[in-house]
C-alpha atoms as a PDB file:
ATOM      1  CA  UNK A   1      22.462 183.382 174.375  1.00  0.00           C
ATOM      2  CA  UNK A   2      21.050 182.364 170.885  1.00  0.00           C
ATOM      3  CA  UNK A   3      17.979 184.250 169.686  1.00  0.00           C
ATOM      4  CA  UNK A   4      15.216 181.672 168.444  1.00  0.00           C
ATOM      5  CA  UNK A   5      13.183 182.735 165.096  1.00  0.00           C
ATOM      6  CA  UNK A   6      11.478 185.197 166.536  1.00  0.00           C
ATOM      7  CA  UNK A   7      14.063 186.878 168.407  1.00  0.00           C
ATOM      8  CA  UNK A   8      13.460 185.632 171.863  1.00  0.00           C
ATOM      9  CA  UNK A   9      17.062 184.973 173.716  1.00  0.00           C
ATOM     10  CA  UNK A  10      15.494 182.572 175.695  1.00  0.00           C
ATOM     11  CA  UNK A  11      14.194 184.923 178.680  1.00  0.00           C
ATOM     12  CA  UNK A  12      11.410 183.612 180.627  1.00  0.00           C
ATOM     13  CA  UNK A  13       8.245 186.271 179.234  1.00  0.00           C
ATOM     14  CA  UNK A  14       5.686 186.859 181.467  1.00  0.00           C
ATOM     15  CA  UNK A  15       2.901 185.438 179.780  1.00  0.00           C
ATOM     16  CA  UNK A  16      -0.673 187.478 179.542  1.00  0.00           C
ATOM     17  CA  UNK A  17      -3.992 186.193 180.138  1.00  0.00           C
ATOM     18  CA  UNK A  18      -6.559 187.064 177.763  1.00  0.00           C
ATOM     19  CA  UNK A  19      -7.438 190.362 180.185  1.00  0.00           C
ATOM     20  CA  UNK A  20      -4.087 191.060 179.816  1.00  0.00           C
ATOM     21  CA  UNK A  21      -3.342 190.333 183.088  1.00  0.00           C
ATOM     22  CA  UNK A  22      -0.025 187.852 184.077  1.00  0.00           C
ATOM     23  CA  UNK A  23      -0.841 183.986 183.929  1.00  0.00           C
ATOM     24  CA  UNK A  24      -0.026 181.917 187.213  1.00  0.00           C
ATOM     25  CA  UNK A  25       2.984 180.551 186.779  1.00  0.00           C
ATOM     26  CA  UNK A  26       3.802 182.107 183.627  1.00  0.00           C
ATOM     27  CA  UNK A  27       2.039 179.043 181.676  1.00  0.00           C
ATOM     28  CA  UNK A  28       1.220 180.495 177.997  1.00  0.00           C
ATOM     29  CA  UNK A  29      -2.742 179.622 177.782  1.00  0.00           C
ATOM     30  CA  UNK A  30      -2.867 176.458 174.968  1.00  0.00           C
ATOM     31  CA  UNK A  31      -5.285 176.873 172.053  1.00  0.00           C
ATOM     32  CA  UNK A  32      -6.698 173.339 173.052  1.00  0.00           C
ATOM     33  CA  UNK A  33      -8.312 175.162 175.731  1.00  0.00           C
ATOM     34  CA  UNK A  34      -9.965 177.168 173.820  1.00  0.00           C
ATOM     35  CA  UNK A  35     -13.620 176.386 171.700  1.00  0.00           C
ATOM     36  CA  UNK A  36     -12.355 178.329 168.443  1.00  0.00           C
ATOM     37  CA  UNK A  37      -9.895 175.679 168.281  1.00  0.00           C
ATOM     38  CA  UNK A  38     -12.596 172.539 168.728  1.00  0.00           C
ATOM     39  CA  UNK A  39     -14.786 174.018 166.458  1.00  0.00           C
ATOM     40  CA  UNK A  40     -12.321 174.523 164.088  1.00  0.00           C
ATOM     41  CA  UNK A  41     -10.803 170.419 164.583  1.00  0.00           C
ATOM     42  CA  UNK A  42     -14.600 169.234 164.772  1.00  0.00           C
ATOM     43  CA  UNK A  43     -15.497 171.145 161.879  1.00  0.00           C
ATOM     44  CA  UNK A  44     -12.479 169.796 159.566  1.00  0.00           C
ATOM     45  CA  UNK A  45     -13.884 166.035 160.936  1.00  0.00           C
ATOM     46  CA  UNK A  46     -17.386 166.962 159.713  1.00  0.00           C
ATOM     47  CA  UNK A  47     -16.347 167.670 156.271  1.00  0.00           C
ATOM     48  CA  UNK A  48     -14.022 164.186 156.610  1.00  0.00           C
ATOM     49  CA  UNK A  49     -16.890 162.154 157.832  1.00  0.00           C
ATOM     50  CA  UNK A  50     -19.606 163.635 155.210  1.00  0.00           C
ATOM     51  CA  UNK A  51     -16.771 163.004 152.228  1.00  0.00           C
ATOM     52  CA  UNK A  52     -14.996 159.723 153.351  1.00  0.00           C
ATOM     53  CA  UNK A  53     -17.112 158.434 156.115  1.00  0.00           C
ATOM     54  CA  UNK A  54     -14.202 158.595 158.469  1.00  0.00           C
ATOM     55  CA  UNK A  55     -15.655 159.120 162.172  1.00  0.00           C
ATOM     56  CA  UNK A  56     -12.175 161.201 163.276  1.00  0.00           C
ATOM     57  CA  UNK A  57      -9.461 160.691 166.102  1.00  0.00           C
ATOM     58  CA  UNK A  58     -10.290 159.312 169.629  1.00  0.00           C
ATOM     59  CA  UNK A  59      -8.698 161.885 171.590  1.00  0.00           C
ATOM     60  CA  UNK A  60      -7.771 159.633 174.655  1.00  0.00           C
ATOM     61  CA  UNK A  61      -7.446 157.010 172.261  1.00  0.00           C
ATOM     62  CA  UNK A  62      -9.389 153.556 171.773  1.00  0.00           C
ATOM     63  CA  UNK A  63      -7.698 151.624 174.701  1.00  0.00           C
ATOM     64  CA  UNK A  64      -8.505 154.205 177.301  1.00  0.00           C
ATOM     65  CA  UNK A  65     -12.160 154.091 175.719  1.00  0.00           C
ATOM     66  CA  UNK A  66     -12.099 150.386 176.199  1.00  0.00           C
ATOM     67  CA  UNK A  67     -10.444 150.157 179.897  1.00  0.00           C
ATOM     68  CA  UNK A  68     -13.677 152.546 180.631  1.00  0.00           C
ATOM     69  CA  UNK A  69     -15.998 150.601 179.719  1.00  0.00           C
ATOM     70  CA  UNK A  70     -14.449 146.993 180.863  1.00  0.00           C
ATOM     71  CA  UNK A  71     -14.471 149.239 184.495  1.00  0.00           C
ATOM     72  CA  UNK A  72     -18.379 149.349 183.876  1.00  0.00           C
ATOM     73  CA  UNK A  73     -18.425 146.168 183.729  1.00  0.00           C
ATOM     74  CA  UNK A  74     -16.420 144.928 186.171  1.00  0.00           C
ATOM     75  CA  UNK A  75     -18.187 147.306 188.815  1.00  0.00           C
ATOM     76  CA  UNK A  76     -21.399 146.278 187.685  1.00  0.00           C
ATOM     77  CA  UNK A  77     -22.667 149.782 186.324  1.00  0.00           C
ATOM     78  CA  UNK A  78     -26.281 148.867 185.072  1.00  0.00           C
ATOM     79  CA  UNK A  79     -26.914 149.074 182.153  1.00  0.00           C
ATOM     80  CA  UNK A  80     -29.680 151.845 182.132  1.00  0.00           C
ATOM     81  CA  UNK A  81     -27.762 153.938 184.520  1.00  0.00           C
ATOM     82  CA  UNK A  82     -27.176 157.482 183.470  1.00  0.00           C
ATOM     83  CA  UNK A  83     -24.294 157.981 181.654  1.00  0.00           C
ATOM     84  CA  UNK A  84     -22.960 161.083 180.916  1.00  0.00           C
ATOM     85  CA  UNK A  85     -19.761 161.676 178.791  1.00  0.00           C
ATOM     86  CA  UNK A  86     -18.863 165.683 179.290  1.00  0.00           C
ATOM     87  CA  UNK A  87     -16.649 166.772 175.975  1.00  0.00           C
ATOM     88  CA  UNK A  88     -18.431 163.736 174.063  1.00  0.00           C
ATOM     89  CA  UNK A  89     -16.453 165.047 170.779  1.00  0.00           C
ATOM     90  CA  UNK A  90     -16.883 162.491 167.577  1.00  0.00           C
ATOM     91  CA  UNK A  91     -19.249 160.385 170.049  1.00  0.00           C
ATOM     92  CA  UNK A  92     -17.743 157.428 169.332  1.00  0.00           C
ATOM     93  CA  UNK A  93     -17.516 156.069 173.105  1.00  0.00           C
ATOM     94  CA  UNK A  94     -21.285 157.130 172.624  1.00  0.00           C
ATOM     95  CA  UNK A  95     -21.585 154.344 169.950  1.00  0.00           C
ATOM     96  CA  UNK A  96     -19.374 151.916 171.990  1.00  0.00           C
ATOM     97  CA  UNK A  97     -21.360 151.784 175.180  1.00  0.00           C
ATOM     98  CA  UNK A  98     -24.322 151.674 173.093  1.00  0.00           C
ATOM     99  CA  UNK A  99     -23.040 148.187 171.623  1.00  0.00           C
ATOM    100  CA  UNK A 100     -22.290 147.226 175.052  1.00  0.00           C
ATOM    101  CA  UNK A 101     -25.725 147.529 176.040  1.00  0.00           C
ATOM    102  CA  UNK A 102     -25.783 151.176 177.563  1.00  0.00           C
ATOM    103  CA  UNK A 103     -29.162 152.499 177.292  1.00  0.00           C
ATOM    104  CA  UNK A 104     -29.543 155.877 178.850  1.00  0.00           C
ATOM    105  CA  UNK A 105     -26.649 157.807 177.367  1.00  0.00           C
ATOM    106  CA  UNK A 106     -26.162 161.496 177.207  1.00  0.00           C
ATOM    107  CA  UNK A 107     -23.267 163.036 175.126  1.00  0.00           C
ATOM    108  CA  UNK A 108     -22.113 167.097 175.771  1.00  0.00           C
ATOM    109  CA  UNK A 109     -19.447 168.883 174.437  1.00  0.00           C
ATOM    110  CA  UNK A 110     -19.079 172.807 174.325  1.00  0.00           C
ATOM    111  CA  UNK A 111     -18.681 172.723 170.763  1.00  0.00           C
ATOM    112  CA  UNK A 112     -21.492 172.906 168.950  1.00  0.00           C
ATOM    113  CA  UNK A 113     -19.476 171.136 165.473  1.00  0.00           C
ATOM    114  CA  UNK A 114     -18.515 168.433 167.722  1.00  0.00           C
ATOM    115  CA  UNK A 115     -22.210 168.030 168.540  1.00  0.00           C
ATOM    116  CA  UNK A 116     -22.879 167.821 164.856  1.00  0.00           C
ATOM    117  CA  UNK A 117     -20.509 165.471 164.185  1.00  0.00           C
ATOM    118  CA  UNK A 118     -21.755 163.402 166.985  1.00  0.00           C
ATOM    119  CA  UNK A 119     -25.245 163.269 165.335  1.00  0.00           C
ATOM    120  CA  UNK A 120     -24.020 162.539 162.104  1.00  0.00           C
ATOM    121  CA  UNK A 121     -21.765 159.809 163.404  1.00  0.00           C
ATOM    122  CA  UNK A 122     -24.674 158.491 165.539  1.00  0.00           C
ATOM    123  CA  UNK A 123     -27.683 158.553 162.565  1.00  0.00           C
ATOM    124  CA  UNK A 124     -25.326 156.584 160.382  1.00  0.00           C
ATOM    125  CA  UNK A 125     -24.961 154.049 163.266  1.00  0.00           C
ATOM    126  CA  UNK A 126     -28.686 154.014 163.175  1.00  0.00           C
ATOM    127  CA  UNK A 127     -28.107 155.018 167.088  1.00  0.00           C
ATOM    128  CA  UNK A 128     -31.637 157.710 167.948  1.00  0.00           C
ATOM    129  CA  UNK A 129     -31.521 157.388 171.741  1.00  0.00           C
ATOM    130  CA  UNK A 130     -28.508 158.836 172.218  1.00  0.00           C
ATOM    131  CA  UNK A 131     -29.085 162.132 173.836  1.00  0.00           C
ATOM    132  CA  UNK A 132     -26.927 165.070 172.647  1.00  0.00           C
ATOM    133  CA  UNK A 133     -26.513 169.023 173.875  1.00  0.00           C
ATOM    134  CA  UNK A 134     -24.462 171.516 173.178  1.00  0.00           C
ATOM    135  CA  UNK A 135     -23.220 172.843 176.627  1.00  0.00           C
ATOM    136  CA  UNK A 136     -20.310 174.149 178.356  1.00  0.00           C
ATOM    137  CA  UNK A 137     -20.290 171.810 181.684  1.00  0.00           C
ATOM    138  CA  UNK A 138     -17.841 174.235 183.343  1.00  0.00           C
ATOM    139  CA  UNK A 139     -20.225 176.848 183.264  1.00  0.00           C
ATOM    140  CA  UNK A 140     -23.623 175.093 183.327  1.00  0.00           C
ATOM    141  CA  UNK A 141     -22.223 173.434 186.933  1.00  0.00           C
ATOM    142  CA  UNK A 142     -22.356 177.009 188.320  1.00  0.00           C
ATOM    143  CA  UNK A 143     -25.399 177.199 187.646  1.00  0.00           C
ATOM    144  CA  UNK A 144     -26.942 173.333 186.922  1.00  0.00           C
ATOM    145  CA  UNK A 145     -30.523 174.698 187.070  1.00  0.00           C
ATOM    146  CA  UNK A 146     -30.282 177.046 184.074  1.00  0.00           C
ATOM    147  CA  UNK A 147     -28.821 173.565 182.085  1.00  0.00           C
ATOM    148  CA  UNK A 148     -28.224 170.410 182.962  1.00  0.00           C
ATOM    149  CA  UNK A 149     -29.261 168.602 186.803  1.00  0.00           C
ATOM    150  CA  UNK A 150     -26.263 166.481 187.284  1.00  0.00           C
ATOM    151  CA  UNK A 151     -26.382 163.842 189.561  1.00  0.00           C
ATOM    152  CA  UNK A 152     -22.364 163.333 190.282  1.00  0.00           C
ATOM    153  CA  UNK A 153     -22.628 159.867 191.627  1.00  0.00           C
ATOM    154  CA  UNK A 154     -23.062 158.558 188.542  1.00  0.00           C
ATOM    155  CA  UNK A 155     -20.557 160.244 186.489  1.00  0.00           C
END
Protein backbone atom coordinates (compact mmCIF):
# COMPACT_ATOMS: atom_id res chain seq x y z
CA UNK A 1 0.00 0.00 0.00
CA UNK A 2 1.20 3.64 -0.71
CA UNK A 3 1.45 5.96 2.28
CA UNK A 4 -0.39 9.39 1.48
CA UNK A 5 1.46 12.75 2.82
CA UNK A 6 0.85 12.17 6.04
CA UNK A 7 1.70 8.68 6.33
CA UNK A 8 -1.65 7.06 6.32
CA UNK A 9 -1.46 3.58 4.15
CA UNK A 10 -4.85 3.94 3.45
CA UNK A 11 -6.39 2.07 6.64
CA UNK A 12 -9.82 2.95 7.49
CA UNK A 13 -9.09 5.24 11.13
CA UNK A 14 -11.64 5.23 13.45
CA UNK A 15 -12.59 8.65 13.52
CA UNK A 16 -13.19 10.59 17.10
CA UNK A 17 -15.94 12.76 18.01
CA UNK A 18 -15.13 15.85 19.68
CA UNK A 19 -15.59 13.80 23.30
CA UNK A 20 -13.28 11.63 21.94
CA UNK A 21 -15.56 9.09 21.57
CA UNK A 22 -15.84 6.93 17.91
CA UNK A 23 -18.11 8.69 15.20
CA UNK A 24 -21.05 6.48 13.70
CA UNK A 25 -19.92 5.17 10.85
CA UNK A 26 -16.52 6.36 11.05
CA UNK A 27 -17.60 9.76 9.17
CA UNK A 28 -14.71 12.42 10.09
CA UNK A 29 -17.01 15.45 11.53
CA UNK A 30 -16.72 18.39 8.50
CA UNK A 31 -15.69 21.89 9.61
CA UNK A 32 -18.90 23.15 7.72
CA UNK A 33 -20.66 21.85 10.60
CA UNK A 34 -19.14 23.69 12.78
CA UNK A 35 -19.90 27.80 13.76
CA UNK A 36 -16.00 28.65 14.01
CA UNK A 37 -15.99 27.89 10.47
CA UNK A 38 -19.27 30.28 9.50
CA UNK A 39 -18.04 32.88 11.48
CA UNK A 40 -14.88 32.73 10.07
CA UNK A 41 -16.55 32.57 6.00
CA UNK A 42 -19.20 35.30 7.17
CA UNK A 43 -16.66 37.34 8.66
CA UNK A 44 -14.21 37.32 5.45
CA UNK A 45 -17.79 38.39 3.44
CA UNK A 46 -18.23 41.29 5.90
CA UNK A 47 -14.95 42.78 5.24
CA UNK A 48 -15.78 42.01 1.19
CA UNK A 49 -19.12 43.65 1.36
CA UNK A 50 -17.91 46.84 3.56
CA UNK A 51 -14.72 47.20 0.91
CA UNK A 52 -16.27 46.19 -2.52
CA UNK A 53 -19.92 46.06 -1.86
CA UNK A 54 -20.02 42.46 -2.89
CA UNK A 55 -23.06 40.71 -0.95
CA UNK A 56 -21.02 37.04 -0.97
CA UNK A 57 -21.88 33.44 -2.34
CA UNK A 58 -25.46 31.95 -2.33
CA UNK A 59 -24.72 28.80 -0.75
CA UNK A 60 -27.53 26.72 -2.50
CA UNK A 61 -27.03 28.91 -5.26
CA UNK A 62 -29.43 31.54 -7.08
CA UNK A 63 -31.60 28.95 -9.02
CA UNK A 64 -32.51 26.94 -5.99
CA UNK A 65 -33.31 30.49 -4.36
CA UNK A 66 -35.50 31.19 -7.31
CA UNK A 67 -37.36 27.61 -7.70
CA UNK A 68 -38.29 28.56 -3.83
CA UNK A 69 -39.81 31.29 -4.30
CA UNK A 70 -41.66 30.51 -7.87
CA UNK A 71 -43.07 27.37 -5.34
CA UNK A 72 -44.55 30.36 -3.21
CA UNK A 73 -46.09 31.41 -5.79
CA UNK A 74 -47.41 28.75 -7.43
CA UNK A 75 -48.94 27.41 -4.02
CA UNK A 76 -50.29 30.62 -3.30
CA UNK A 77 -48.20 31.39 -0.02
CA UNK A 78 -49.62 34.91 1.00
CA UNK A 79 -47.79 37.29 0.96
CA UNK A 80 -47.77 38.34 4.73
CA UNK A 81 -47.40 34.81 5.83
CA UNK A 82 -44.57 34.12 8.18
CA UNK A 83 -41.59 33.32 6.64
CA UNK A 84 -38.83 32.05 8.28
CA UNK A 85 -35.43 31.22 6.58
CA UNK A 86 -33.28 29.13 9.43
CA UNK A 87 -29.30 29.63 8.45
CA UNK A 88 -30.41 33.01 6.61
CA UNK A 89 -26.46 33.59 5.95
CA UNK A 90 -25.74 36.82 3.50
CA UNK A 91 -29.73 37.29 3.57
CA UNK A 92 -29.97 37.64 0.21
CA UNK A 93 -33.18 35.28 -0.30
CA UNK A 94 -34.21 37.81 2.55
CA UNK A 95 -33.91 40.66 -0.05
CA UNK A 96 -35.46 38.48 -2.85
CA UNK A 97 -38.75 37.63 -1.25
CA UNK A 98 -38.84 41.07 -0.10
CA UNK A 99 -38.95 42.24 -3.92
CA UNK A 100 -41.45 39.66 -4.46
CA UNK A 101 -43.72 41.16 -2.12
CA UNK A 102 -42.95 39.10 1.16
CA UNK A 103 -43.80 41.15 4.05
CA UNK A 104 -43.36 39.35 7.30
CA UNK A 105 -39.88 37.89 6.98
CA UNK A 106 -37.64 36.62 9.67
CA UNK A 107 -33.95 35.69 8.92
CA UNK A 108 -31.75 33.30 11.70
CA UNK A 109 -28.57 31.94 11.42
CA UNK A 110 -26.31 30.64 14.37
CA UNK A 111 -23.66 32.86 13.40
CA UNK A 112 -23.72 35.92 14.76
CA UNK A 113 -21.18 37.50 11.54
CA UNK A 114 -23.64 36.09 9.25
CA UNK A 115 -26.28 38.09 11.12
CA UNK A 116 -24.15 41.14 10.62
CA UNK A 117 -23.69 40.71 7.27
CA UNK A 118 -27.32 40.20 6.82
CA UNK A 119 -28.00 43.69 8.32
CA UNK A 120 -25.50 45.32 6.44
CA UNK A 121 -26.66 43.72 3.22
CA UNK A 122 -30.28 44.55 4.17
CA UNK A 123 -29.70 48.58 5.32
CA UNK A 124 -27.99 49.10 2.00
CA UNK A 125 -31.10 47.60 0.29
CA UNK A 126 -32.94 50.14 2.31
CA UNK A 127 -34.86 46.76 3.55
CA UNK A 128 -35.87 47.73 7.85
CA UNK A 129 -38.63 45.13 8.25
CA UNK A 130 -36.70 42.38 7.85
CA UNK A 131 -36.44 40.70 11.15
CA UNK A 132 -33.03 39.24 12.12
CA UNK A 133 -31.67 36.98 15.33
CA UNK A 134 -28.88 35.38 16.08
CA UNK A 135 -29.98 31.79 17.13
CA UNK A 136 -29.06 28.29 16.92
CA UNK A 137 -32.56 26.65 15.65
CA UNK A 138 -31.24 23.18 16.58
CA UNK A 139 -31.06 24.06 20.00
CA UNK A 140 -33.71 26.78 20.47
CA UNK A 141 -36.37 23.84 19.04
CA UNK A 142 -35.58 21.94 22.28
CA UNK A 143 -36.55 24.37 23.98
CA UNK A 144 -38.79 27.01 21.56
CA UNK A 145 -40.01 28.89 24.68
CA UNK A 146 -36.60 30.12 25.87
CA UNK A 147 -36.25 31.53 21.86
CA UNK A 148 -38.16 31.44 19.14
CA UNK A 149 -42.29 29.99 18.98
CA UNK A 150 -42.19 28.29 15.70
CA UNK A 151 -45.18 27.55 14.06
CA UNK A 152 -43.91 24.54 11.57
CA UNK A 153 -46.75 24.79 9.16
CA UNK A 154 -45.48 27.58 7.75
CA UNK A 155 -41.93 26.85 7.34
Amino acid sequence: MNADAEGNSGAVVSAQSREGSPVADDFVPSALGTREHWDAVYERELKTFQDYGATGEIWFGEESMYRVIRWMQKHKIPLDASVLDIGTGNGVFLVELVKHGFSNITGIDYSPSAIKLSASILEKEGLSDVNLKDLNFSKSFQHPSSALEVDVETL
